[in-house]
Protein backbone atom coordinates (compact mmCIF):
# COMPACT_ATOMS: atom_id res chain seq x y z
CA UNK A 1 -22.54 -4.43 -3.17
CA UNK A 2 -18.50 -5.59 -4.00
CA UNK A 3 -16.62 -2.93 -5.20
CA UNK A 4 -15.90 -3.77 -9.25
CA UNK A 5 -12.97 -2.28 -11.29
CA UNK A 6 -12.65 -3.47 -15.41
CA UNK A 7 -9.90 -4.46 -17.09
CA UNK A 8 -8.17 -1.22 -17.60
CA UNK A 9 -8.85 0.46 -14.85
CA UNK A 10 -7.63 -2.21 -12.75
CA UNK A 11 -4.07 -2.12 -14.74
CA UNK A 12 -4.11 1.88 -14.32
CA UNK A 13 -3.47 1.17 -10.73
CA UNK A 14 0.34 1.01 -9.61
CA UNK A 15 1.15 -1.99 -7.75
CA UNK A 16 1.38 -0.47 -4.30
CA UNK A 17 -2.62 0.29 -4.87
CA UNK A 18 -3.00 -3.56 -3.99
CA UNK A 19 -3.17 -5.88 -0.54
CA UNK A 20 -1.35 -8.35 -2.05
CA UNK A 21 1.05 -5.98 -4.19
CA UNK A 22 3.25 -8.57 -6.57
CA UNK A 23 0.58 -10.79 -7.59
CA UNK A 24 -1.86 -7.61 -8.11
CA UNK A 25 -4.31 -9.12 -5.94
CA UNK A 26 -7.19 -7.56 -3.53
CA UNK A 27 -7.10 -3.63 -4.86
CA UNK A 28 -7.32 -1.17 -1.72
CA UNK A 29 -7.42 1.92 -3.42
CA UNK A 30 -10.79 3.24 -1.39
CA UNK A 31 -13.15 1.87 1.09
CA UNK A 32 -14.82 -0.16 -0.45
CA UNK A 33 -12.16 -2.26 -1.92
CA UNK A 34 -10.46 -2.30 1.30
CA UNK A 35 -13.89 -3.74 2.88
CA UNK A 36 -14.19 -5.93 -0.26
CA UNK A 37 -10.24 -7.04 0.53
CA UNK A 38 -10.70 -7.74 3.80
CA UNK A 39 -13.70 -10.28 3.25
CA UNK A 40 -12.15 -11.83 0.25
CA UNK A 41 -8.59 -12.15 1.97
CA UNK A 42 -8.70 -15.93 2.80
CA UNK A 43 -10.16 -16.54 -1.02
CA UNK A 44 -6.56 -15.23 -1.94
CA UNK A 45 -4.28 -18.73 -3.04
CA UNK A 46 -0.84 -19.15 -4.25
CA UNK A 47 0.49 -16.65 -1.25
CA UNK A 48 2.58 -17.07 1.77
CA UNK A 49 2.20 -16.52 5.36
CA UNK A 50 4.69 -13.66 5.00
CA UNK A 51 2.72 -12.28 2.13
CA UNK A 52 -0.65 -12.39 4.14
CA UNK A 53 1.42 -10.73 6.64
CA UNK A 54 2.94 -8.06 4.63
CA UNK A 55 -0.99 -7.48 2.77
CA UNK A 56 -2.36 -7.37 6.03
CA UNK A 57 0.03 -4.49 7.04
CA UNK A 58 -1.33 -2.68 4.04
CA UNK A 59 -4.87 -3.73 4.44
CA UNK A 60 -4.37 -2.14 7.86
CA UNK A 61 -2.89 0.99 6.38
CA UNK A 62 -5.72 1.80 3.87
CA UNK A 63 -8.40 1.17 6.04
CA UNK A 64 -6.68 3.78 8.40
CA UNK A 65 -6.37 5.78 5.80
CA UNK A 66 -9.99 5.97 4.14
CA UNK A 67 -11.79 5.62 7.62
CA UNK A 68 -12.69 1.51 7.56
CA UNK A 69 -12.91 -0.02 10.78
CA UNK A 70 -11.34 -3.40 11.39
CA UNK A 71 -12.09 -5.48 14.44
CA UNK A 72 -9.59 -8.01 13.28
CA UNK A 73 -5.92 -7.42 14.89
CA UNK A 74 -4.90 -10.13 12.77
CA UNK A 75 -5.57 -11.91 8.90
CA UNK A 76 -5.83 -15.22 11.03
CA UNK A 77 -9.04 -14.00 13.05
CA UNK A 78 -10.95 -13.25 10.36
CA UNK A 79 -14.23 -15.14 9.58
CA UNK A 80 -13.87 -15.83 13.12
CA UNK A 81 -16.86 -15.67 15.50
């Protein structure tokens, strides 16, 4: 099931509560969202390699922080087999 926010409640959320922070993109504000941003994270367009890097540090970061595991050591492995 992907994680939904609405409208508001997805403005109620600061900035830092996103992957992909100045575009407000890919919320990570529990574990399913960070599970949601991680599957979604190549859908993302408009963004630079830094910025994937810099999301991914924070993707990391969440998922460490609400208990998701991530096989991936790296943005560019995933949807790799």
């Amino acid at each position: 099931m992907m994680a939904k926010l609405d409208q508001k409640d997805r403005d109620d959320l600061s900035a830092r509560q996103f992957a992909f922070q100045e575009q407000r993109k890919e919320p990570i504000e529990d574990a399913k969202h960070v599970r949601n941003a991680i599957a979604r994270f190549n859908q993302v367009k408009g963004v630079s390699d830094k910025e994937r890097d810099e999301a991914w540090k924070r993707i990391l970061a969440a998922a460490k922080k609400f208990d998701v595991e991530v096989t991936e050591k790296s943005w560019r492995e995933i949807g790799r087999d």
